[in-house]
PDB file of N, CA and C in Angstrom:
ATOM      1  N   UNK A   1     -23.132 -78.092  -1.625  1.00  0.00           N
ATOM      2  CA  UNK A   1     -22.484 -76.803  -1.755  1.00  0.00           C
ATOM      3  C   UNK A   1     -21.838 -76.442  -0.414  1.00  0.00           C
ATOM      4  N   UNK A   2     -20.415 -75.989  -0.313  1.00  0.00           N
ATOM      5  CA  UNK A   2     -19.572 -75.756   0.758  1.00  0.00           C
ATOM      6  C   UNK A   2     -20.128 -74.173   1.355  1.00  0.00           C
ATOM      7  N   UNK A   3     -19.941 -73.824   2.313  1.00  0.00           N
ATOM      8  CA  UNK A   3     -20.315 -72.542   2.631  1.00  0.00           C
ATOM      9  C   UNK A   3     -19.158 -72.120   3.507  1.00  0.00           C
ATOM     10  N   UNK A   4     -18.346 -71.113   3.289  1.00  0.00           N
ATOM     11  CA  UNK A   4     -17.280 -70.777   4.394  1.00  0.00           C
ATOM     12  C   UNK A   4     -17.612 -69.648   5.006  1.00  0.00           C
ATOM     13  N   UNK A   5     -17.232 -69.990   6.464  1.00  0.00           N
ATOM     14  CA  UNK A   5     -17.955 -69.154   7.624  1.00  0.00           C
ATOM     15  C   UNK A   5     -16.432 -68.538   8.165  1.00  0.00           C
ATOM     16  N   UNK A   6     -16.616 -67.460   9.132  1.00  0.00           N
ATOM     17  CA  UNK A   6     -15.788 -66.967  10.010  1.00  0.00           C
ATOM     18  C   UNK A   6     -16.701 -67.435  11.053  1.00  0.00           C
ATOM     19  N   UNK A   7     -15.750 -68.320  11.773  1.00  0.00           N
ATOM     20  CA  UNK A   7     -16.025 -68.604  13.364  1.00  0.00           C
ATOM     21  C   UNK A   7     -16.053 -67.636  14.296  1.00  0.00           C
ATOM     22  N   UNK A   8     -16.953 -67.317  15.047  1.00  0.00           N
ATOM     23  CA  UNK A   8     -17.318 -66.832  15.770  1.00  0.00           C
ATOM     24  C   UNK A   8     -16.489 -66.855  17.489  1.00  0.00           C
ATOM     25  N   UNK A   9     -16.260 -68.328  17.037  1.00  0.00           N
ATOM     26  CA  UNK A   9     -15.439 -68.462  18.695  1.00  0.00           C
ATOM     27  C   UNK A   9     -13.891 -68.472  18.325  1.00  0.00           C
ATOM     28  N   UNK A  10     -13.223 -68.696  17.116  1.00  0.00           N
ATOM     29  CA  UNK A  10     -11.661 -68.951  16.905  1.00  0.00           C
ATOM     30  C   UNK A  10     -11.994 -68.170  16.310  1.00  0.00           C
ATOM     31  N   UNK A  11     -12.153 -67.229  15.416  1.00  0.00           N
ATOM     32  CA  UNK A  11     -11.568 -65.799  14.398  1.00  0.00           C
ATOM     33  C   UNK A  11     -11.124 -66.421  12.984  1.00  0.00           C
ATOM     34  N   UNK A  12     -10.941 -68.292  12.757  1.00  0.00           N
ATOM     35  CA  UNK A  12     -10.549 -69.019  11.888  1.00  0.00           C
ATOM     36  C   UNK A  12     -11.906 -69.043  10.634  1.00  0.00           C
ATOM     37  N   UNK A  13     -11.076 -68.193   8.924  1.00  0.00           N
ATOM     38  CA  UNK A  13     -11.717 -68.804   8.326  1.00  0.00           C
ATOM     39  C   UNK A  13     -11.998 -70.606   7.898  1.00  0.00           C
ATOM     40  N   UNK A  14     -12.938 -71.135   8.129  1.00  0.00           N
ATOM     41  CA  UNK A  14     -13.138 -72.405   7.845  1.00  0.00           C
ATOM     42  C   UNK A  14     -14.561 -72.679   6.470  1.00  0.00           C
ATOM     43  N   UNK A  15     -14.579 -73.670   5.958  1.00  0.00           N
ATOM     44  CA  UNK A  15     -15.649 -74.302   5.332  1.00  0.00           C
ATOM     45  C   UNK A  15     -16.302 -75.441   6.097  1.00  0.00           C
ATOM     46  N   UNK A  16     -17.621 -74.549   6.592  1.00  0.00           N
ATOM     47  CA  UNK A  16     -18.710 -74.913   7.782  1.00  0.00           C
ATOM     48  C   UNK A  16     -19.296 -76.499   7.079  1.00  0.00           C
ATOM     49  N   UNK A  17     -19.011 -77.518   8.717  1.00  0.00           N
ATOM     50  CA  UNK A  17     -19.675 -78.463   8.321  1.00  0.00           C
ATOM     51  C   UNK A  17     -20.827 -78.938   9.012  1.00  0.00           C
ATOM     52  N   UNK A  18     -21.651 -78.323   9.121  1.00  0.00           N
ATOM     53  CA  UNK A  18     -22.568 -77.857   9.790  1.00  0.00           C
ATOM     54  C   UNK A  18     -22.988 -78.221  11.356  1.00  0.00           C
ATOM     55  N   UNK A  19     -21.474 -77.772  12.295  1.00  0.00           N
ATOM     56  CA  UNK A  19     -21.445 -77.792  13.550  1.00  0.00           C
ATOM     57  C   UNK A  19     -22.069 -76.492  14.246  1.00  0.00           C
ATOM     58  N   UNK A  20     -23.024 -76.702  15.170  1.00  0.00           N
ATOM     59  CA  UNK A  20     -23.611 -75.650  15.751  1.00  0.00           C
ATOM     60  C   UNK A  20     -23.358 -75.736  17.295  1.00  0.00           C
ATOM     61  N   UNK A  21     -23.010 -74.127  17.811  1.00  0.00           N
ATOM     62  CA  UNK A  21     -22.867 -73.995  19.338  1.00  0.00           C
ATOM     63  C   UNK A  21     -23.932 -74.732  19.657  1.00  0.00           C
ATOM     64  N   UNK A  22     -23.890 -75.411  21.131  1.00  0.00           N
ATOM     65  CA  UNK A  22     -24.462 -75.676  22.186  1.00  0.00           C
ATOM     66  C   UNK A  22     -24.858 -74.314  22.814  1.00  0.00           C
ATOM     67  N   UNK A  23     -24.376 -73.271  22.809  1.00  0.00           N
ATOM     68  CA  UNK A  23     -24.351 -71.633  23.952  1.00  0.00           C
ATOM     69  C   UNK A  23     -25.268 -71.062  23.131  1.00  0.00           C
ATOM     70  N   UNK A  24     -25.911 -70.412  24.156  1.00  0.00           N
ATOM     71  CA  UNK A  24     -27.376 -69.481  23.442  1.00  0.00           C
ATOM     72  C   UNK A  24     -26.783 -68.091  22.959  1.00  0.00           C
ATOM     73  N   UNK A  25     -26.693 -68.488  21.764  1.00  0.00           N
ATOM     74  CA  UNK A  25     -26.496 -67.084  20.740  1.00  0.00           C
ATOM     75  C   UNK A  25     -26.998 -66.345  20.921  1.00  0.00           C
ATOM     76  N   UNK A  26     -26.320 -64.607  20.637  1.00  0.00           N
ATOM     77  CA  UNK A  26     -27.489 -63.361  20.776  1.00  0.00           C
ATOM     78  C   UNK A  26     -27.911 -63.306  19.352  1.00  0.00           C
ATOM     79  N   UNK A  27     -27.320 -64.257  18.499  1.00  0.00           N
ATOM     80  CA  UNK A  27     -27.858 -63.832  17.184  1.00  0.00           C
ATOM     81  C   UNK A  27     -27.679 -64.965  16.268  1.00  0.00           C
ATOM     82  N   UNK A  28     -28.547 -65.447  15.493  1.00  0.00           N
ATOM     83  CA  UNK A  28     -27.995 -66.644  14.598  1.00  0.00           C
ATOM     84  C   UNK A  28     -26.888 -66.715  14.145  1.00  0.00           C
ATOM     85  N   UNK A  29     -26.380 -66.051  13.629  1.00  0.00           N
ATOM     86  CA  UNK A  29     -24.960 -65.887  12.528  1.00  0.00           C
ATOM     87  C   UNK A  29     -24.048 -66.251  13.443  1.00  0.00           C
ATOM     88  N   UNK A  30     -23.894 -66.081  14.898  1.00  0.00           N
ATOM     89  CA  UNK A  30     -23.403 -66.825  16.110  1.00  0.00           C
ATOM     90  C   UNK A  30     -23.129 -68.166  16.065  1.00  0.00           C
ATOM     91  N   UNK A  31     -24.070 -68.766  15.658  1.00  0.00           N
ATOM     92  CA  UNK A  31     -24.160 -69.955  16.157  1.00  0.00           C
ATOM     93  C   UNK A  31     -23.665 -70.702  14.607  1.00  0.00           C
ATOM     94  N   UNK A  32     -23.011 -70.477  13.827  1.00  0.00           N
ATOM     95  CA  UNK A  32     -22.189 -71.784  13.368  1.00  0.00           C
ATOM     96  C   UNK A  32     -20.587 -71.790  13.450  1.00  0.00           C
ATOM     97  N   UNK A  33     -20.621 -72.958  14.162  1.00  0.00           N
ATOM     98  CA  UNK A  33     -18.810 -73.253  14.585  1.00  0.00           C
ATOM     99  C   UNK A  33     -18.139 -73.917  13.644  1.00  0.00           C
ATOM    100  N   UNK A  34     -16.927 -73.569  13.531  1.00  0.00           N
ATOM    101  CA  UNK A  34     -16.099 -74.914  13.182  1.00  0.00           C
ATOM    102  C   UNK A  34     -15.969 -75.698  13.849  1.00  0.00           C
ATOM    103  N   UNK A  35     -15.539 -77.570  13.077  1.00  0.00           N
ATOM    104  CA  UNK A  35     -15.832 -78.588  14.284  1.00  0.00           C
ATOM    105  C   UNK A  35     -14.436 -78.376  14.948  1.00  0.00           C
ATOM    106  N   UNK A  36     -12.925 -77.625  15.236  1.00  0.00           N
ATOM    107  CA  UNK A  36     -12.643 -77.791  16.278  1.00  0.00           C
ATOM    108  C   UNK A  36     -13.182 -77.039  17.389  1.00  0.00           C
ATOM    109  N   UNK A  37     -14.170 -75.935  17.521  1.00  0.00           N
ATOM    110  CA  UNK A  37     -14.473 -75.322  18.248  1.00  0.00           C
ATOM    111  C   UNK A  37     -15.813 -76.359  18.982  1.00  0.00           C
ATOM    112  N   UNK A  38     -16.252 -76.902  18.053  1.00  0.00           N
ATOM    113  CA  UNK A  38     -17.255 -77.914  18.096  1.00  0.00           C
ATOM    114  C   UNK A  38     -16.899 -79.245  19.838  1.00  0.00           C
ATOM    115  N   UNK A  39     -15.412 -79.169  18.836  1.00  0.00           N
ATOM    116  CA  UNK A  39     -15.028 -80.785  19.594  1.00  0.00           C
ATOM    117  C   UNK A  39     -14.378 -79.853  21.638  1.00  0.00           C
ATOM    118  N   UNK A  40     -14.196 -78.788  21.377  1.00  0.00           N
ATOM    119  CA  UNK A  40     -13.896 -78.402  22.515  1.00  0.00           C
ATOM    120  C   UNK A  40     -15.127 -77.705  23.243  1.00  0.00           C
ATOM    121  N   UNK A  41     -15.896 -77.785  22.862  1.00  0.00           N
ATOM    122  CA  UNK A  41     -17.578 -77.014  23.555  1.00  0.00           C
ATOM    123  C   UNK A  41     -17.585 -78.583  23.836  1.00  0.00           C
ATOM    124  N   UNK A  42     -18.005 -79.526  23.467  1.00  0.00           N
ATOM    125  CA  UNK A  42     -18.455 -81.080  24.016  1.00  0.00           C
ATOM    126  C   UNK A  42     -17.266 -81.083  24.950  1.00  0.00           C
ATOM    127  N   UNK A  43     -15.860 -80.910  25.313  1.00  0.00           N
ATOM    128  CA  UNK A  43     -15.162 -81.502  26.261  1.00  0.00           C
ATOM    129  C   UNK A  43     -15.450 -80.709  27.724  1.00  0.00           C
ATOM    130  N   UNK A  44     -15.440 -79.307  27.377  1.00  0.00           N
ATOM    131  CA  UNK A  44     -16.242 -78.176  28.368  1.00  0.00           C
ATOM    132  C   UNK A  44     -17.455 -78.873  29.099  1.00  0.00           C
ATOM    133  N   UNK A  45     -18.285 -79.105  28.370  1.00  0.00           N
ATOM    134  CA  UNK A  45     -19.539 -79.803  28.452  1.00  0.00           C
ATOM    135  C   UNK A  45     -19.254 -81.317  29.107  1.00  0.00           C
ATOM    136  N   UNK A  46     -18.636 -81.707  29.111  1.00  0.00           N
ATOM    137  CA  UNK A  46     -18.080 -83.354  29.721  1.00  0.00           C
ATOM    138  C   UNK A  46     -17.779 -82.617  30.736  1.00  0.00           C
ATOM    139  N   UNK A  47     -16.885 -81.740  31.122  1.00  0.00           N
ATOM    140  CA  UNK A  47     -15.739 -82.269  31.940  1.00  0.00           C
ATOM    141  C   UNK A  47     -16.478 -81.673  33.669  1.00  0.00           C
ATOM    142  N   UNK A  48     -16.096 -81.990  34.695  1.00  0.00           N
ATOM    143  CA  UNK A  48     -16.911 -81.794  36.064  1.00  0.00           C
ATOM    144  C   UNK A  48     -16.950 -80.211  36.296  1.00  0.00           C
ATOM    145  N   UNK A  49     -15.568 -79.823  35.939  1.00  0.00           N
ATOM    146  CA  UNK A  49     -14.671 -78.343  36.487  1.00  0.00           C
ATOM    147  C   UNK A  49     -13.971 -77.858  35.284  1.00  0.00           C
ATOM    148  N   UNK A  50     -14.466 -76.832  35.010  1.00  0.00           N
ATOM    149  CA  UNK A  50     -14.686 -76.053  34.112  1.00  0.00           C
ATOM    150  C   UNK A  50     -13.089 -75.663  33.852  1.00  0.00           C
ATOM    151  N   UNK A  51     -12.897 -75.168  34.976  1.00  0.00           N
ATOM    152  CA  UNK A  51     -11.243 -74.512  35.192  1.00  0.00           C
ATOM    153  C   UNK A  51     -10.347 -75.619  35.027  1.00  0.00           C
ATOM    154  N   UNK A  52     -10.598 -77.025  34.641  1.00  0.00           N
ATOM    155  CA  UNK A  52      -9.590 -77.830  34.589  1.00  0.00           C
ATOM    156  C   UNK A  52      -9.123 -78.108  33.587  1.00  0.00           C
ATOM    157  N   UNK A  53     -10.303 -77.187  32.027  1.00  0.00           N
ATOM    158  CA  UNK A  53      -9.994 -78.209  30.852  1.00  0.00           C
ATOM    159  C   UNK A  53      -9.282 -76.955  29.999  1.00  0.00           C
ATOM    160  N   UNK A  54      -8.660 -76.129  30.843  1.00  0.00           N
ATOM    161  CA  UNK A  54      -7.597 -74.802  30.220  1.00  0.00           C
ATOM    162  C   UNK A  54      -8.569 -74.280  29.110  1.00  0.00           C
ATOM    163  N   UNK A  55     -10.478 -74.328  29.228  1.00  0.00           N
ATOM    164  CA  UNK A  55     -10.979 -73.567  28.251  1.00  0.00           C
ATOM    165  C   UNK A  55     -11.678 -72.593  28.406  1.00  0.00           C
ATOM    166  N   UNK A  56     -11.537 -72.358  30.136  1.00  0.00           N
ATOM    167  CA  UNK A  56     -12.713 -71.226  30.763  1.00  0.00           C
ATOM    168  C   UNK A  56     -12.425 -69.983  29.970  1.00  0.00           C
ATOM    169  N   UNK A  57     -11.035 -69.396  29.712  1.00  0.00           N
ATOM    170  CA  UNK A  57     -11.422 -67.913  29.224  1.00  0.00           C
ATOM    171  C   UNK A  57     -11.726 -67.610  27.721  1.00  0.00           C
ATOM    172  N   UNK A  58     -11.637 -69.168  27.315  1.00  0.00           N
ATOM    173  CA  UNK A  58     -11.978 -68.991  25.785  1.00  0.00           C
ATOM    174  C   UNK A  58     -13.285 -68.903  25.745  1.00  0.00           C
ATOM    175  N   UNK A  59     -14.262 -69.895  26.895  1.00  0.00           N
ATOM    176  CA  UNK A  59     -15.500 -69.822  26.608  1.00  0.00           C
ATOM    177  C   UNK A  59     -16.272 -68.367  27.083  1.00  0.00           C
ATOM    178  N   UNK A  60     -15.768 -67.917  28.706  1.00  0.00           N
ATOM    179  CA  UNK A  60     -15.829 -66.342  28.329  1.00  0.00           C
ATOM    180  C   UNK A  60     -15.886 -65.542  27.266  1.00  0.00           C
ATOM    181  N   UNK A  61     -14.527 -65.324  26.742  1.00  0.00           N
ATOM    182  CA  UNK A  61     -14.496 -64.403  25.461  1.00  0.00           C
ATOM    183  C   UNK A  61     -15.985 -64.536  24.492  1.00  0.00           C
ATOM    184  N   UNK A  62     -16.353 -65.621  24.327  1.00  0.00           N
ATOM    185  CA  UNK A  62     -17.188 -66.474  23.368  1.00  0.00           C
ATOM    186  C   UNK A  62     -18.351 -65.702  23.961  1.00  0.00           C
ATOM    187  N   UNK A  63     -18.938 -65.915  25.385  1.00  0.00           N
ATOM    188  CA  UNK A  63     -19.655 -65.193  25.371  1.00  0.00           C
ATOM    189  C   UNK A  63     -19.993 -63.793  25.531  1.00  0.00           C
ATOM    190  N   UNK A  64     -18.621 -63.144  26.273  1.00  0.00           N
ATOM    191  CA  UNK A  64     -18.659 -61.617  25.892  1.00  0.00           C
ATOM    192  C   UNK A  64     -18.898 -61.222  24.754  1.00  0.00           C
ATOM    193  N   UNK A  65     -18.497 -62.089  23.376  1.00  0.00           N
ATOM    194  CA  UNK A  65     -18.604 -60.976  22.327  1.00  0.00           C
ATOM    195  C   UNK A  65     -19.724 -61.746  21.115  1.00  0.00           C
ATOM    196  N   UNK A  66     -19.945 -63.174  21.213  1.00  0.00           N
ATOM    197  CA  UNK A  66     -20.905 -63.731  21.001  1.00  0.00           C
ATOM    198  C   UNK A  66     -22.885 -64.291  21.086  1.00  0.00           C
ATOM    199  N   UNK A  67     -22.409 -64.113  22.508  1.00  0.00           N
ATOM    200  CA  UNK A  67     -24.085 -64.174  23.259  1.00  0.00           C
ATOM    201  C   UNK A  67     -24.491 -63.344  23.548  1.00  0.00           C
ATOM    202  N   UNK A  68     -24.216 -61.878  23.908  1.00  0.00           N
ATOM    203  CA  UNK A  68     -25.046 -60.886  24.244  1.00  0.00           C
ATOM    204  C   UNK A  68     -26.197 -60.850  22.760  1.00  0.00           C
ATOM    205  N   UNK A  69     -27.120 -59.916  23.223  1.00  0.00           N
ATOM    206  CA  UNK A  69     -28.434 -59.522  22.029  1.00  0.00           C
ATOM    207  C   UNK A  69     -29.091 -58.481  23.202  1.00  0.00           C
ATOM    208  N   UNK A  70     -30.244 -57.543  22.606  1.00  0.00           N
ATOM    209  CA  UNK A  70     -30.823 -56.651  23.622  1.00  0.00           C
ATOM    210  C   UNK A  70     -31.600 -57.107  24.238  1.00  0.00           C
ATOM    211  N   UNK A  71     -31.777 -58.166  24.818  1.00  0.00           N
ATOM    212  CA  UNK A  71     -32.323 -58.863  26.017  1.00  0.00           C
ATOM    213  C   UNK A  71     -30.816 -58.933  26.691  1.00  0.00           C
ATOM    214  N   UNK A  72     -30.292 -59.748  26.900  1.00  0.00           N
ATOM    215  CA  UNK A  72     -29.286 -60.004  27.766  1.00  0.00           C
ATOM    216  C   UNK A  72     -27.636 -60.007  27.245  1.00  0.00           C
ATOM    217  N   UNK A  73     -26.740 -59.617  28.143  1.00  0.00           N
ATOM    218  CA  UNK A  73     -25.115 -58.896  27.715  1.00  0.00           C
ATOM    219  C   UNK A  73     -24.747 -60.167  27.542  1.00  0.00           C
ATOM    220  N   UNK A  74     -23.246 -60.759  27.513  1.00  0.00           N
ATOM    221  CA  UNK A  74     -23.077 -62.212  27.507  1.00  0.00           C
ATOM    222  C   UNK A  74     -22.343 -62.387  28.656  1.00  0.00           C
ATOM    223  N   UNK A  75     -22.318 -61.348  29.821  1.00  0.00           N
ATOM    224  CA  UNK A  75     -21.591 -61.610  30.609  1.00  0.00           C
ATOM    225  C   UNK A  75     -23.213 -62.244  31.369  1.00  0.00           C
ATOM    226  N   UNK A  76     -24.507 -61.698  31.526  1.00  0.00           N
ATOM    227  CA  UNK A  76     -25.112 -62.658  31.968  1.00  0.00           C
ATOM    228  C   UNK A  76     -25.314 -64.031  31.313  1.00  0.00           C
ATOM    229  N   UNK A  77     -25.235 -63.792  29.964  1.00  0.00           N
ATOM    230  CA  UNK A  77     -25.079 -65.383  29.538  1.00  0.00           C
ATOM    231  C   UNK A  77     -24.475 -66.454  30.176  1.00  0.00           C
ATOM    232  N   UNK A  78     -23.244 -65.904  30.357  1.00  0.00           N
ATOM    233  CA  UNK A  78     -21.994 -66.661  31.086  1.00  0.00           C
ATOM    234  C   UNK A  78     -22.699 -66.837  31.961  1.00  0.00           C
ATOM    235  N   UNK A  79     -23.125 -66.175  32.836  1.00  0.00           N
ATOM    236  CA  UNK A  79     -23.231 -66.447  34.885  1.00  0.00           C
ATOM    237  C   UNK A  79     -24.547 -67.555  34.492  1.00  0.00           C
ATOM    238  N   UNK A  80     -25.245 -67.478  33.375  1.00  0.00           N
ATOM    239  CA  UNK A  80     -26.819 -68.422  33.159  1.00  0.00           C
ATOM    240  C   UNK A  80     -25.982 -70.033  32.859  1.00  0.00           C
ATOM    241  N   UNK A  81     -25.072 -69.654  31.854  1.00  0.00           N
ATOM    242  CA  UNK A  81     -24.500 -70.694  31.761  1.00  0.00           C
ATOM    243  C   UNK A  81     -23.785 -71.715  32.850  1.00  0.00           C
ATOM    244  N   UNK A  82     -23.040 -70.707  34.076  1.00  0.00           N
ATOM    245  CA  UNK A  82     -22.238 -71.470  35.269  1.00  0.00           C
ATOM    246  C   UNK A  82     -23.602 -71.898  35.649  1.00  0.00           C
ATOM    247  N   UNK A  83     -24.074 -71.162  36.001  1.00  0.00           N
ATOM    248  CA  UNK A  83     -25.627 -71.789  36.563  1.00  0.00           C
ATOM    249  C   UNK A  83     -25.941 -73.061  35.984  1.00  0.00           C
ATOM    250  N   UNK A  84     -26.001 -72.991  35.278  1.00  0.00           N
ATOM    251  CA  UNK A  84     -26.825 -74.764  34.344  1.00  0.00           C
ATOM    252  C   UNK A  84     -25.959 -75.258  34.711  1.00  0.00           C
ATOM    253  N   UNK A  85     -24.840 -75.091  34.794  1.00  0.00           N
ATOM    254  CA  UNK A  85     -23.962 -76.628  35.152  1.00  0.00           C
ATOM    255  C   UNK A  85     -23.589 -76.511  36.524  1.00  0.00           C
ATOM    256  N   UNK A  86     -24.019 -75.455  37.331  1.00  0.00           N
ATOM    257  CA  UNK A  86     -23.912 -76.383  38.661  1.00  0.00           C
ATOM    258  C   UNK A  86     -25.058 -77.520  39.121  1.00  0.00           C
ATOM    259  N   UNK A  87     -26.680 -76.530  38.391  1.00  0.00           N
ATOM    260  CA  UNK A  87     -27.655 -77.530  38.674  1.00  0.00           C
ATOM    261  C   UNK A  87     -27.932 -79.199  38.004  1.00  0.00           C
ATOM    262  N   UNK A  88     -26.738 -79.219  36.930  1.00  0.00           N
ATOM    263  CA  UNK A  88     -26.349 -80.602  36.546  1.00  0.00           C
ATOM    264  C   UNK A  88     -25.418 -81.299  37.337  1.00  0.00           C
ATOM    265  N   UNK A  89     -24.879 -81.140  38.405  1.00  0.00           N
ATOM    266  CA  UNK A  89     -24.145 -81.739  39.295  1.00  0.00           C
ATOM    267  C   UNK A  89     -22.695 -81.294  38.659  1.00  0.00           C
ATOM    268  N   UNK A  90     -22.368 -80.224  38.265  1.00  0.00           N
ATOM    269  CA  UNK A  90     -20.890 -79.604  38.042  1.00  0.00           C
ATOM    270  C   UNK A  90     -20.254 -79.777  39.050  1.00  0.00           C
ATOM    271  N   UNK A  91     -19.010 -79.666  39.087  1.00  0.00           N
ATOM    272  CA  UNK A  91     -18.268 -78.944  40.286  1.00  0.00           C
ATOM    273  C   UNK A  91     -17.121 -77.923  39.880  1.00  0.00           C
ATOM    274  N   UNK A  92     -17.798 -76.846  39.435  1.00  0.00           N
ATOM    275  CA  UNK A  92     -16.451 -75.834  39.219  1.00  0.00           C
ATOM    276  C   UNK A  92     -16.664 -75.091  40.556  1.00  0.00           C
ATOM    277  N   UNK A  93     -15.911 -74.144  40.587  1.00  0.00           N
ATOM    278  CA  UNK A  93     -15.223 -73.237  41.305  1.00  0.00           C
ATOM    279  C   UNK A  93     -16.655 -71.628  41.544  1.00  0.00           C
ATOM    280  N   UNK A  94     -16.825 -71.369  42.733  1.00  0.00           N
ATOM    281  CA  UNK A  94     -17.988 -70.258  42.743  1.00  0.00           C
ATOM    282  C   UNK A  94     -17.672 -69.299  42.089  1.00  0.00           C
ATOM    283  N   UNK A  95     -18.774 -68.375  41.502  1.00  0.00           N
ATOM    284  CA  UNK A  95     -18.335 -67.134  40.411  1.00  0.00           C
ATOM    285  C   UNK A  95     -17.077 -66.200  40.654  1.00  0.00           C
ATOM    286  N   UNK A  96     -17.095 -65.977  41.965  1.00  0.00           N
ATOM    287  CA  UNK A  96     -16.191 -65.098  42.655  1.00  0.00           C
ATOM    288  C   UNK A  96     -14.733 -65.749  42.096  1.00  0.00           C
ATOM    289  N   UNK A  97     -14.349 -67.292  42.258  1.00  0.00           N
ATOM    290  CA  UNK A  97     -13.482 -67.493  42.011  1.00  0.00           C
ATOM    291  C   UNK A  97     -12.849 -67.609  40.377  1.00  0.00           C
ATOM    292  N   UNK A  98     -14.167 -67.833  39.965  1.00  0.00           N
ATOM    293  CA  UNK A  98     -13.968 -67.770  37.950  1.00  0.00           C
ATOM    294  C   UNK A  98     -13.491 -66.056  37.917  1.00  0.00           C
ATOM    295  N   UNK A  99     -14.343 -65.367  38.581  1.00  0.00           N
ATOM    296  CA  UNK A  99     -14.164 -64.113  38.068  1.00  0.00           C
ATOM    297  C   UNK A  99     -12.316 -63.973  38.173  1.00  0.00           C
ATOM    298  N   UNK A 100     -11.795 -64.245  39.652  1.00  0.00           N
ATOM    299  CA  UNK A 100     -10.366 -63.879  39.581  1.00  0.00           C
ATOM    300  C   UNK A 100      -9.929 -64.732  38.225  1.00  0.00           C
ATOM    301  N   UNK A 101     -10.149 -65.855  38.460  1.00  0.00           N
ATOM    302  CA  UNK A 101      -9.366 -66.679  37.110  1.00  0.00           C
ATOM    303  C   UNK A 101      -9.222 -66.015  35.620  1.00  0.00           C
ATOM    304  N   UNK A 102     -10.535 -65.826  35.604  1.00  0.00           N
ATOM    305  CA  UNK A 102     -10.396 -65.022  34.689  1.00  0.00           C
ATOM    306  C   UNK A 102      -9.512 -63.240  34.179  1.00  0.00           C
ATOM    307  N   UNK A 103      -9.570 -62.653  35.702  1.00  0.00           N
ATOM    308  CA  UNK A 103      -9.249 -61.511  35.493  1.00  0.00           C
ATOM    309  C   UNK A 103      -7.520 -61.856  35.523  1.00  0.00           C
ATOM    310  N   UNK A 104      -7.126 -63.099  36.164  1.00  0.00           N
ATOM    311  CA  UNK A 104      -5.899 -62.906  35.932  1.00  0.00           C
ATOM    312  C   UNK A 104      -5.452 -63.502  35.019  1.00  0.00           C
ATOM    313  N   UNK A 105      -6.332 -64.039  34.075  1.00  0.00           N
ATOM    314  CA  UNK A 105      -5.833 -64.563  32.500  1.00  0.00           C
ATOM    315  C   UNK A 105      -6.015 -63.472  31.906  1.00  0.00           C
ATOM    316  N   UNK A 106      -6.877 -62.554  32.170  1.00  0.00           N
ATOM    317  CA  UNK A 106      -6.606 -61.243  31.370  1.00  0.00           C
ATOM    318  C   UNK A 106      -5.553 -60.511  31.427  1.00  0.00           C
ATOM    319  N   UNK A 107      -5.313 -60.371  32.207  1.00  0.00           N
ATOM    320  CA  UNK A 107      -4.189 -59.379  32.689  1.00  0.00           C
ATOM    321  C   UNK A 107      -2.826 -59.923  32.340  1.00  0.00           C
ATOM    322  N   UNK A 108      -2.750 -61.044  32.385  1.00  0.00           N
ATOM    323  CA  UNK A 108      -1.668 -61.759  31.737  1.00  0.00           C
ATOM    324  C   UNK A 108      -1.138 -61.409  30.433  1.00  0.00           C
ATOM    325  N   UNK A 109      -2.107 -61.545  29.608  1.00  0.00           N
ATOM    326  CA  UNK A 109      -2.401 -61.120  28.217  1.00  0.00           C
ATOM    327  C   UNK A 109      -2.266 -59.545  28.035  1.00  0.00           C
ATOM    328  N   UNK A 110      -2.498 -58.896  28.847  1.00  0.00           N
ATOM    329  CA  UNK A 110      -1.859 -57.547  28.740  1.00  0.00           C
ATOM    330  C   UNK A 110      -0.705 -57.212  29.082  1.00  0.00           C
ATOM    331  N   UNK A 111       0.440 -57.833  29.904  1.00  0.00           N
ATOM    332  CA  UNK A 111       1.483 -57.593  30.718  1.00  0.00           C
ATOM    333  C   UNK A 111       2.535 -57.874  29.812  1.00  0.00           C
TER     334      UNK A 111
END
């Protein structure tokens, strides 16, 4: 039996094949992806530098409006998340510098 989900990270109705985030959900219903959202969380997850694979503010968004729950917002999600991958031998860019990246992909989007 097919089950069609609204993705959580693309806004795309799809028929779920039962791909699940890697990112700690604030809530189950969170956590089922479609597999292209699927196949770009594993390249995030590969790649050294975060800022190189043009997916940092998608994965933001994802957790601003995805990972928070009343334990934690998803903007700490996010900073838990840079965290894990520096202590895996990452090499992105220090928060300070995601934060501009980010604020000026926002602002972009508003202008």
């Amino acid at each position: 039996m097919s089950e069609k989900i609204l993705c959580p990270k693309c806004d795309n109705q799809v028929i779920w094949n039962f791909a699940i985030t890697r990112r700690p959900c604030g809530y189950e219903e969170n956590s089922k992806i479609c597999d292209d959202c699927a196949k770009r969380e594993a390249f995030v997850d590969m790649s050294d530098d975060i800022t190189k694979t043009g997916l940092l503010h998608h994965e933001y968004s994802y957790f601003q409006l995805s990972c928070g729950n009343a334990e934690k917002s998803g903007d700490q999600r996010f900073q838990e998340f840079l965290d894990f991958r520096k202590r895996v031998g990452k090499h992105d860019p220090t928060p300070k510098e995601i934060d501009s990246i980010i604020l000026k992909k926002m602002c972009e989007q508003f202008s």
